[in-house]
Structure formats: structure tokens, C-alpha cells
PDB file of N, CA and C in Angstrom:
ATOM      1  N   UNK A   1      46.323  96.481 173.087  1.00  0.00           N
ATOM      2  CA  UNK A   1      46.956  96.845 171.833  1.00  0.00           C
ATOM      3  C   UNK A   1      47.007  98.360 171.636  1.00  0.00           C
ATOM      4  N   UNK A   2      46.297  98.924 172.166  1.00  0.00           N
ATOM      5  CA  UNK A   2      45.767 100.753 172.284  1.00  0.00           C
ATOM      6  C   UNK A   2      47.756 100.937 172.639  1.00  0.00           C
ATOM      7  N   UNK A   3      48.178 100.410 173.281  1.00  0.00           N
ATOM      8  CA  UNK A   3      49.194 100.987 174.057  1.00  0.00           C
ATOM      9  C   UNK A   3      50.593 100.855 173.227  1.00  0.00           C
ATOM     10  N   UNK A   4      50.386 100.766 171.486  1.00  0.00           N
ATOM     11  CA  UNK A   4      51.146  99.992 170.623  1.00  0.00           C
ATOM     12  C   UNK A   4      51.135 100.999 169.882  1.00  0.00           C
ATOM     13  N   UNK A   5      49.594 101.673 169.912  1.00  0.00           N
ATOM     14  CA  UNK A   5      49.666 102.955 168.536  1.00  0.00           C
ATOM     15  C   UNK A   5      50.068 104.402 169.277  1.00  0.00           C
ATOM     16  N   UNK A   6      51.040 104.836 169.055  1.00  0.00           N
ATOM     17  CA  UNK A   6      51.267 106.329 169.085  1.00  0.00           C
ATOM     18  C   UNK A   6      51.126 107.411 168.455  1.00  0.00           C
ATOM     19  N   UNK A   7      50.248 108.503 169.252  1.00  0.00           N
ATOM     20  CA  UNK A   7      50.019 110.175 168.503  1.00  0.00           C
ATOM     21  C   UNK A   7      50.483 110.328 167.521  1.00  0.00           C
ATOM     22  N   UNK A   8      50.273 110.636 166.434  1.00  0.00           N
ATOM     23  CA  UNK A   8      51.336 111.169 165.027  1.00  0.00           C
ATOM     24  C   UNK A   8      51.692 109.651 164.509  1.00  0.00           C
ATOM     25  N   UNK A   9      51.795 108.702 164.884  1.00  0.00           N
ATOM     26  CA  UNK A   9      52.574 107.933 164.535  1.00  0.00           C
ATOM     27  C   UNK A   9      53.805 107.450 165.198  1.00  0.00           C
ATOM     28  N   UNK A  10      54.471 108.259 165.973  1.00  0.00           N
ATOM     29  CA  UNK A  10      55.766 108.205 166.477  1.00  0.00           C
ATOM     30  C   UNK A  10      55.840 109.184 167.945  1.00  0.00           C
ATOM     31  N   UNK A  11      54.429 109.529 168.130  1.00  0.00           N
ATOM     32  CA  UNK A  11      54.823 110.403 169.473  1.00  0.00           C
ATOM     33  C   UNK A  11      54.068 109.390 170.629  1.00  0.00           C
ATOM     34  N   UNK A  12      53.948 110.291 172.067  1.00  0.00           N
ATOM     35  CA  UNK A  12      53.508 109.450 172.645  1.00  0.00           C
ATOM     36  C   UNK A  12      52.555 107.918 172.862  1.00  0.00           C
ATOM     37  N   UNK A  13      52.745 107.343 173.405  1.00  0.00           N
ATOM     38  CA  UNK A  13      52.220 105.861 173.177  1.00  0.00           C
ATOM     39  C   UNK A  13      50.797 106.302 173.892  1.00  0.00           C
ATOM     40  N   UNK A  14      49.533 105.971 173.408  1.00  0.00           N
ATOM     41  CA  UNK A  14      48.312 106.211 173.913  1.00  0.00           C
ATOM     42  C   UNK A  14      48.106 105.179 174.822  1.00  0.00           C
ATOM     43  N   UNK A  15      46.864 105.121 175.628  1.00  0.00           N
ATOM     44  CA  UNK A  15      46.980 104.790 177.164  1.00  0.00           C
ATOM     45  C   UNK A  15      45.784 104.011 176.887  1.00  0.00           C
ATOM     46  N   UNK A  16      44.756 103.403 177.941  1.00  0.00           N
ATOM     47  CA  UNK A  16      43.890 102.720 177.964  1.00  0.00           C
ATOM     48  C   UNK A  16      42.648 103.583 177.820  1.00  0.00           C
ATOM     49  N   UNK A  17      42.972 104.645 178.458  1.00  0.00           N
ATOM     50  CA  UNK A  17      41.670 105.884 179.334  1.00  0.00           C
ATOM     51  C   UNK A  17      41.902 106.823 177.544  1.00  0.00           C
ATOM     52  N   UNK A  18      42.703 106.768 176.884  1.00  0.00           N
ATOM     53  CA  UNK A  18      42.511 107.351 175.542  1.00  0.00           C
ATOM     54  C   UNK A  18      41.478 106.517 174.848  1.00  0.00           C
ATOM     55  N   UNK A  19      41.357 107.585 173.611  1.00  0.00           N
ATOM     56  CA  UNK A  19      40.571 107.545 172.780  1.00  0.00           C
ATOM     57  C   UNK A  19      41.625 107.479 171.608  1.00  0.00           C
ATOM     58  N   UNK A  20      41.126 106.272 170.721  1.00  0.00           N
ATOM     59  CA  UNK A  20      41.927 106.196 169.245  1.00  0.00           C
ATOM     60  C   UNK A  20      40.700 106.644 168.163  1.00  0.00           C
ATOM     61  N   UNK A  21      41.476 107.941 167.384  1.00  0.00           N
ATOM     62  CA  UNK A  21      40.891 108.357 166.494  1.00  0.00           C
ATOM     63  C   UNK A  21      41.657 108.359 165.078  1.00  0.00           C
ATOM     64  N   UNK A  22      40.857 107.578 164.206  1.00  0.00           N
ATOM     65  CA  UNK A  22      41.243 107.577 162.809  1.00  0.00           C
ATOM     66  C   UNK A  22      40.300 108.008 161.987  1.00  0.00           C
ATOM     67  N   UNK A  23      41.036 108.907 161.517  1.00  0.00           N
ATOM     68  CA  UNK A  23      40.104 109.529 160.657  1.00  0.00           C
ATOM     69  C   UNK A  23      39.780 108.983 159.128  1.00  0.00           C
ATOM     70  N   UNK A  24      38.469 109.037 158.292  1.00  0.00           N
ATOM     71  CA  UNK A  24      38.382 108.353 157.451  1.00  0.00           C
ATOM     72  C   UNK A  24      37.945 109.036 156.136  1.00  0.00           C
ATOM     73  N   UNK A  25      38.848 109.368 155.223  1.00  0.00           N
ATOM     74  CA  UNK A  25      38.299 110.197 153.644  1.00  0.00           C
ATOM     75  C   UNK A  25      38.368 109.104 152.575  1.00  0.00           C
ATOM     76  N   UNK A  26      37.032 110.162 151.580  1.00  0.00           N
ATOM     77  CA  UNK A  26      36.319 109.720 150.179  1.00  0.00           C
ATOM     78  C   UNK A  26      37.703 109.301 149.634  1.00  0.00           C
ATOM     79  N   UNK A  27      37.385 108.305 149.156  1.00  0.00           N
ATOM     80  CA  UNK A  27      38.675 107.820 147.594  1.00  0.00           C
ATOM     81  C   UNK A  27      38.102 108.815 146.493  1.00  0.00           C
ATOM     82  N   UNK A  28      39.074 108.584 145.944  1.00  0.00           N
ATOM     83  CA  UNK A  28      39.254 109.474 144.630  1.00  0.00           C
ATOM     84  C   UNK A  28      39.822 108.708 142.959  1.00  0.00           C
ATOM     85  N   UNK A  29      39.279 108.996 142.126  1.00  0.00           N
ATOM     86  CA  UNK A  29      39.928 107.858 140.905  1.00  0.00           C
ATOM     87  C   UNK A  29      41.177 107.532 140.556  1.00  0.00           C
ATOM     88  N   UNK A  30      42.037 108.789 140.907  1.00  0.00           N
ATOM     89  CA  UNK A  30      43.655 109.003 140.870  1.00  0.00           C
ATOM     90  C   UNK A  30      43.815 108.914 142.733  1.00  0.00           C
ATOM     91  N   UNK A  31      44.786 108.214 142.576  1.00  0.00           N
ATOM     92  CA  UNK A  31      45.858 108.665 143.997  1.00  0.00           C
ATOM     93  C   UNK A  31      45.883 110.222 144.493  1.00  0.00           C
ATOM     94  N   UNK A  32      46.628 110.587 143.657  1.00  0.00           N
ATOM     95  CA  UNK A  32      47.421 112.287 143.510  1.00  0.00           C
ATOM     96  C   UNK A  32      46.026 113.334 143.885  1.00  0.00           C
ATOM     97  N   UNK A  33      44.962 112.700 144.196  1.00  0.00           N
ATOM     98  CA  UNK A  33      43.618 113.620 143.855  1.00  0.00           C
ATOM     99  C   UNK A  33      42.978 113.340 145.580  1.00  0.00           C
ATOM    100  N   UNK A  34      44.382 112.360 146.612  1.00  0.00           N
ATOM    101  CA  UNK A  34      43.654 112.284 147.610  1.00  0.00           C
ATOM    102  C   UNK A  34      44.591 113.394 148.100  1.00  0.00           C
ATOM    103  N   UNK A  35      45.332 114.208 147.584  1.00  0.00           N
ATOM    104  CA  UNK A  35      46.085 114.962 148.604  1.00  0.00           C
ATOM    105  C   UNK A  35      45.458 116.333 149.237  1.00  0.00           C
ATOM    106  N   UNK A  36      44.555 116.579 148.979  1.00  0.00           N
ATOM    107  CA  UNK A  36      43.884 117.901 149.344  1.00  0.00           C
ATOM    108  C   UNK A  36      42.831 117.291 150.823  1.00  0.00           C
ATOM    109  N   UNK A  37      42.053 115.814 150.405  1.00  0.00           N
ATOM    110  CA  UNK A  37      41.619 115.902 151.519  1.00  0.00           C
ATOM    111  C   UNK A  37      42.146 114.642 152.754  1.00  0.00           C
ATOM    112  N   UNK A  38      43.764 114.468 152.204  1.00  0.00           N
ATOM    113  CA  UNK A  38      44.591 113.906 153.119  1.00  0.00           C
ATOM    114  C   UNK A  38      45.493 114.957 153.857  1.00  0.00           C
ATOM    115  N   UNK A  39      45.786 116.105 153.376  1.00  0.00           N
ATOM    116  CA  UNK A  39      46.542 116.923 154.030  1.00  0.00           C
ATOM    117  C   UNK A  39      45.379 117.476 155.312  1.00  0.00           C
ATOM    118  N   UNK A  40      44.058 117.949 154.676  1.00  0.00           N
ATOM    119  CA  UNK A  40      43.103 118.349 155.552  1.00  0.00           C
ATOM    120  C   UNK A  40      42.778 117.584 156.948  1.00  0.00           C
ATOM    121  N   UNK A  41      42.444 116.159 156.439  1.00  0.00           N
ATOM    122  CA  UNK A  41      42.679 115.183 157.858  1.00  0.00           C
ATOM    123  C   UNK A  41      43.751 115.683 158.572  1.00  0.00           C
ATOM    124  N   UNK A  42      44.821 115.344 158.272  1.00  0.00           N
ATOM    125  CA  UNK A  42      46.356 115.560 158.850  1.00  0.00           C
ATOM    126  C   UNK A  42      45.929 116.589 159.725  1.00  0.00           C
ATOM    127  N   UNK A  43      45.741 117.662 159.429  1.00  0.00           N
ATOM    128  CA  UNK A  43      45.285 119.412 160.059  1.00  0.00           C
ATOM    129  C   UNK A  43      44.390 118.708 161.043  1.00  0.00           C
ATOM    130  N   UNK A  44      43.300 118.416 160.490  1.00  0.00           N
ATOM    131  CA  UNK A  44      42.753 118.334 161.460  1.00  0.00           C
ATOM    132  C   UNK A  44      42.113 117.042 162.681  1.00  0.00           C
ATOM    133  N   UNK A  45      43.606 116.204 162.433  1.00  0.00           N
ATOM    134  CA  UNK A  45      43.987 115.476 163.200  1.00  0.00           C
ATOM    135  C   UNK A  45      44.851 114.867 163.668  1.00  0.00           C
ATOM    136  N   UNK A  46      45.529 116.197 164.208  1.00  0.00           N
ATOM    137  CA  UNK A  46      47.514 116.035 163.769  1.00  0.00           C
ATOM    138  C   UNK A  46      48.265 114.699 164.877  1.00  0.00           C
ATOM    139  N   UNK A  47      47.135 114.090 165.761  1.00  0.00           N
ATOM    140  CA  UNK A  47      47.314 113.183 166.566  1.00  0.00           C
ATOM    141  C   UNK A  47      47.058 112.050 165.969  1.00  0.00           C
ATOM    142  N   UNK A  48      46.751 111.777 165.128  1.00  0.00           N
ATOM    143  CA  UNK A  48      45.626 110.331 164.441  1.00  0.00           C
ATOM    144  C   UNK A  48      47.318 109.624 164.060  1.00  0.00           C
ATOM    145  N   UNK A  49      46.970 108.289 164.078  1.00  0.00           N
ATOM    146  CA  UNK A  49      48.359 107.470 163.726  1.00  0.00           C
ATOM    147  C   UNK A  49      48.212 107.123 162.207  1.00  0.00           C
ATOM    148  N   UNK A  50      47.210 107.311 161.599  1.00  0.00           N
ATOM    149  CA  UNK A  50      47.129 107.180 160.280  1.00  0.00           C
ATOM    150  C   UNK A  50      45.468 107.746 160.166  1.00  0.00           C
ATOM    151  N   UNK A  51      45.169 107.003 158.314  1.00  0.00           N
ATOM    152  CA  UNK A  51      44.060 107.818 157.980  1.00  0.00           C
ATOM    153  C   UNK A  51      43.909 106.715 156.736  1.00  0.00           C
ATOM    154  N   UNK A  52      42.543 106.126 157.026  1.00  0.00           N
ATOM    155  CA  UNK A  52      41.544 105.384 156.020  1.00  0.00           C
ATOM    156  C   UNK A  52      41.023 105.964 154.717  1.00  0.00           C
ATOM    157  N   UNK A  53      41.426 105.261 153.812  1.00  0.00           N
ATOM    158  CA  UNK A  53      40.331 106.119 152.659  1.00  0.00           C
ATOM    159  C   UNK A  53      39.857 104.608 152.299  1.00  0.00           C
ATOM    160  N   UNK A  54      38.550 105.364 152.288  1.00  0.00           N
ATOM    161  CA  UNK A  54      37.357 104.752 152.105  1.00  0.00           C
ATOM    162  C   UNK A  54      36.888 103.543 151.108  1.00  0.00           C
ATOM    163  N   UNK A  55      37.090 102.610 150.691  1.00  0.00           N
ATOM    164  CA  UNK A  55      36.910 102.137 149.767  1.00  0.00           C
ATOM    165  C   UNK A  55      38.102 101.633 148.057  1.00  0.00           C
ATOM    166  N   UNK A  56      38.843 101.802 149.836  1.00  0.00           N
ATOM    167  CA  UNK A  56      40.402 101.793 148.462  1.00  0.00           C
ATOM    168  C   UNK A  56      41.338 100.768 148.404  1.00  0.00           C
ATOM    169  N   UNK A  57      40.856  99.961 147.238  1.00  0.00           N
ATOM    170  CA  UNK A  57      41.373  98.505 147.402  1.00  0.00           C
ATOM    171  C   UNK A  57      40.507  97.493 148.415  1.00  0.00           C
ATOM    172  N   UNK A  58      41.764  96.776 149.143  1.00  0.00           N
ATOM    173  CA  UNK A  58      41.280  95.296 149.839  1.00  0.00           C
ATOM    174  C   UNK A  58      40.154  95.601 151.199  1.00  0.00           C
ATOM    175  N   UNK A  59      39.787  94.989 151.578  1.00  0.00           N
ATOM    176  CA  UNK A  59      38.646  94.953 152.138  1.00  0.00           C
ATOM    177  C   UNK A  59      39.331  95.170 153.613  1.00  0.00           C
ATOM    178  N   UNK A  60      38.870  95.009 154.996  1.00  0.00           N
ATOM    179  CA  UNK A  60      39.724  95.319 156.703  1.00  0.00           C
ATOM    180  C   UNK A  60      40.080  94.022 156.864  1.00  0.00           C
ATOM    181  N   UNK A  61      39.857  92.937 155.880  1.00  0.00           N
ATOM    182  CA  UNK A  61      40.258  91.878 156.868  1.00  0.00           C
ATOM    183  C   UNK A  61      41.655  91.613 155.778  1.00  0.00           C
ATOM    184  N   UNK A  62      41.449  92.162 154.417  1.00  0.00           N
ATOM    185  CA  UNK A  62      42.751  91.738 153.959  1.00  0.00           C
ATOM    186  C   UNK A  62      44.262  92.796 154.312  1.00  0.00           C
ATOM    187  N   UNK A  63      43.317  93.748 154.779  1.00  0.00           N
ATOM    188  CA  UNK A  63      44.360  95.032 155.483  1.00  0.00           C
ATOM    189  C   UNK A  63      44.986  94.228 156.431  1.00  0.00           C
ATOM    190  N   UNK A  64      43.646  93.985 157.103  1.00  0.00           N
ATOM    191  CA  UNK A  64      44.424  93.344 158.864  1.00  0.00           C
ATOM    192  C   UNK A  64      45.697  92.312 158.352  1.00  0.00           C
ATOM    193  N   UNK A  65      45.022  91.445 157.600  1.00  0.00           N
ATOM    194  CA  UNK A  65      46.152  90.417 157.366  1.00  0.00           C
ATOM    195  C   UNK A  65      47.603  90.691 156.447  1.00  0.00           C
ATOM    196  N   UNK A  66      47.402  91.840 155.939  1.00  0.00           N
ATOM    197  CA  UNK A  66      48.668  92.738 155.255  1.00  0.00           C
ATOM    198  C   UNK A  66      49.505  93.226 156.245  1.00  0.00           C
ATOM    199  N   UNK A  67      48.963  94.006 157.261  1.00  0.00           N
ATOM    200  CA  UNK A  67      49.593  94.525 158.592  1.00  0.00           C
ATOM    201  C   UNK A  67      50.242  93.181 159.722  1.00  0.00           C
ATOM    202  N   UNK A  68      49.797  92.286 159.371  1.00  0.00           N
ATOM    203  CA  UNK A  68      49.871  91.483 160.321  1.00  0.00           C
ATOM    204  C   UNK A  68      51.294  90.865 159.734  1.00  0.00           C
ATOM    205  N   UNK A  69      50.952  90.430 158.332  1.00  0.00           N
ATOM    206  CA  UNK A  69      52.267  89.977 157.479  1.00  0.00           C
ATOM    207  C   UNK A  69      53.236  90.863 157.929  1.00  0.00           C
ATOM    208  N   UNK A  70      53.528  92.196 157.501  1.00  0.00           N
ATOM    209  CA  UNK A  70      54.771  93.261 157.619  1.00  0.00           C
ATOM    210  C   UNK A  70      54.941  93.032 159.382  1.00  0.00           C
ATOM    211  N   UNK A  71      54.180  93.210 160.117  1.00  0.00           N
ATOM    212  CA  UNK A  71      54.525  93.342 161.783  1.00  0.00           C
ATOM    213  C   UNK A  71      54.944  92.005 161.934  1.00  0.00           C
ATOM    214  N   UNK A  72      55.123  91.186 161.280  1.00  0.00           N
ATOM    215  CA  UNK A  72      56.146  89.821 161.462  1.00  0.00           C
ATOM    216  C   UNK A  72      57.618  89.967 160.572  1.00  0.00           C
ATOM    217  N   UNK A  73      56.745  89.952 159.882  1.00  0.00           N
ATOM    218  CA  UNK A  73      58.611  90.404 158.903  1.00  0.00           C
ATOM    219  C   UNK A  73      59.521  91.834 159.576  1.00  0.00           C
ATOM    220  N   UNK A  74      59.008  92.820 160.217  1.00  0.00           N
ATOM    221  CA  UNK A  74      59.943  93.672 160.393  1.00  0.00           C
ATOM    222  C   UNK A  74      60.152  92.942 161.524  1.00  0.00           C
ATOM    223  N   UNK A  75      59.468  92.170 162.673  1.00  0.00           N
ATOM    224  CA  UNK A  75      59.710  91.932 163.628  1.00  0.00           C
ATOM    225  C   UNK A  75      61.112  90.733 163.830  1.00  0.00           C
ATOM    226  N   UNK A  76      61.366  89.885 162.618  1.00  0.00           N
ATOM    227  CA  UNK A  76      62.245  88.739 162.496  1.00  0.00           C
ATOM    228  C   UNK A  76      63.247  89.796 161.562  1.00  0.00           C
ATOM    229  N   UNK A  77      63.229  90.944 161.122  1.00  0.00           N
ATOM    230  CA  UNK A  77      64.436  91.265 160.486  1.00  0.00           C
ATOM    231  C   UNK A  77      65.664  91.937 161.653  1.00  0.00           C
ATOM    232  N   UNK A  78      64.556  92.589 162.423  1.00  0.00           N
ATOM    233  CA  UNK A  78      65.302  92.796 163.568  1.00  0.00           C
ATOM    234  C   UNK A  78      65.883  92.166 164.405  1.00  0.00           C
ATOM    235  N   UNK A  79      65.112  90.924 164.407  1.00  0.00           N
ATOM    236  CA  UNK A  79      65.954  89.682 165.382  1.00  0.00           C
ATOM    237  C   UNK A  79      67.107  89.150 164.625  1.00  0.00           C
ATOM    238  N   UNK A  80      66.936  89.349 163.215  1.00  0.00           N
ATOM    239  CA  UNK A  80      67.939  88.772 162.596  1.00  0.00           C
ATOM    240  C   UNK A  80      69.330  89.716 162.857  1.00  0.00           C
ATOM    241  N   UNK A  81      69.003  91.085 162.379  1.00  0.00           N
ATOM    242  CA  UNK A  81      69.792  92.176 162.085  1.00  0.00           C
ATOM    243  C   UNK A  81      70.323  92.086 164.023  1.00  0.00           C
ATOM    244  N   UNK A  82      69.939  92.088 164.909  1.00  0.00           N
ATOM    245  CA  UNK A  82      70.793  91.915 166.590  1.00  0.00           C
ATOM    246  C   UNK A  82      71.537  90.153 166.376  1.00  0.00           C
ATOM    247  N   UNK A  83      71.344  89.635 165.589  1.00  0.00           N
ATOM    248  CA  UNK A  83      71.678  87.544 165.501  1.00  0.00           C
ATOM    249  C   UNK A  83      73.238  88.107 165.602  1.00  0.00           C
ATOM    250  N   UNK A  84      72.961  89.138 163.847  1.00  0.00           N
ATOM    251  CA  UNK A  84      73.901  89.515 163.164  1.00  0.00           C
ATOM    252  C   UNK A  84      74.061  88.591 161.699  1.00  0.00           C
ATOM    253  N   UNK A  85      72.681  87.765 161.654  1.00  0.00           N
ATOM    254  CA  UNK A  85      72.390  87.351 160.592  1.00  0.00           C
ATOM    255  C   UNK A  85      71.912  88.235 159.574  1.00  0.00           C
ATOM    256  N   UNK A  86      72.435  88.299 157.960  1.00  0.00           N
ATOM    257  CA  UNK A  86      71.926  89.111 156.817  1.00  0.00           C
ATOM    258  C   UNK A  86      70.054  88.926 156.751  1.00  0.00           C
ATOM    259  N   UNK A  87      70.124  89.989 156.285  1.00  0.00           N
ATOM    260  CA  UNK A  87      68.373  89.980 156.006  1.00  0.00           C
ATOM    261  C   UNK A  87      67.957  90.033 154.579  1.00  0.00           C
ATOM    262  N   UNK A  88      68.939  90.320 153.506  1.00  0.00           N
ATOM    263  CA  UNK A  88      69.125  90.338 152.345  1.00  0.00           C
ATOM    264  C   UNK A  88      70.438  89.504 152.153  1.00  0.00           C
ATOM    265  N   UNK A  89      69.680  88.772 150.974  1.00  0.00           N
ATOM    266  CA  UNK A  89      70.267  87.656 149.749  1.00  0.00           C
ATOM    267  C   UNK A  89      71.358  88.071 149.045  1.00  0.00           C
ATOM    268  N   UNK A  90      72.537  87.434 149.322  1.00  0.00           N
ATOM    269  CA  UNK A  90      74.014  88.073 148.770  1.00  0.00           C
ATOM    270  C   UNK A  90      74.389  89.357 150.372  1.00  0.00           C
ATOM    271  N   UNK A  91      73.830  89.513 151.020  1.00  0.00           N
ATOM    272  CA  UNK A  91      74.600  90.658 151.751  1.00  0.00           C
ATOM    273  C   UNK A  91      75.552  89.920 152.573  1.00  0.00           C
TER     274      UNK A  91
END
């Protein structure tokens, strides 16, 4: 699965012999109050495919199963969208 997540998000596809690093910051009471030490991650981990904050919301297994939901649905919109079947109601 290593070979699924890419640098940045969108750059090279990482390898087996890599290392996946996600970096993980304090929640904060407001949203708007994680941007100082979400930009800082970013800096200083301009390779990371994303970034955890800590204690925010659902628990890893309801994440996992959130991620898992969307990586099926984008995965059948696309099969739909090559069918040439609509993916939206009325389109």
C-alpha cells in the first residue's frame, strides 16, 4: 500500500525501502487556530502526504473507515464517468 501514497501528496509514488512520514499536531478549540502549526508541519515536512491533528474528532478506525468509504466512491465515479454513465442525479 506504501506504493499508493505519494511525496506532497501528488509527487513521486514512495517505494518499499521508503520511509512514510506523517507528521502529527496539537488540536486547537477553533479550526482557524490550527494554521500556524499546520503551515509549520508543511515546512517542515514538505514530503509528508498529509498531517494528523491530534485528537480531532473520530477516532483511526472511524477515519480508516471514512477513507475507505470516499476511495470507493471516487473509485465507481470514475468507472462510471469512462461507462459514460452520469454520476449526478438529473445530469
Amino acid at each position: 500500500m506504501i506504493k499508493g501514497v505519494r511525496q506532497g501528496g501528488n509527487g513521486k509514488a514512495l517505494s518499499y525501502l521508503d520511509t512514510l512520514v506523517v507528521p502529527i499536531i496539537e488540536n486547537t478549540p477553533h479550526e482557524e487556530d490550527l494554521r500556524d502549526s499546520m503551515a509549520e508541519a508543511m515546512k517542515k515536512y514538505p514530503d509528508a502526504a498529509g498531517i494528523l491533528v491530534r485528537r480531532h474528532g473520530s477516532d483511526w478506525e472511524k477515519a480508516k473507515t471514512q477513507a475507505e468509504c470516499l476511495d470507493y466512491l471516487f473509485e465507481i465515479s470514475v468507472k462510471m464517468k469512462l461507462a459514460g454513465l452520469p454520476t449526478l442525479l438529473n445530469e
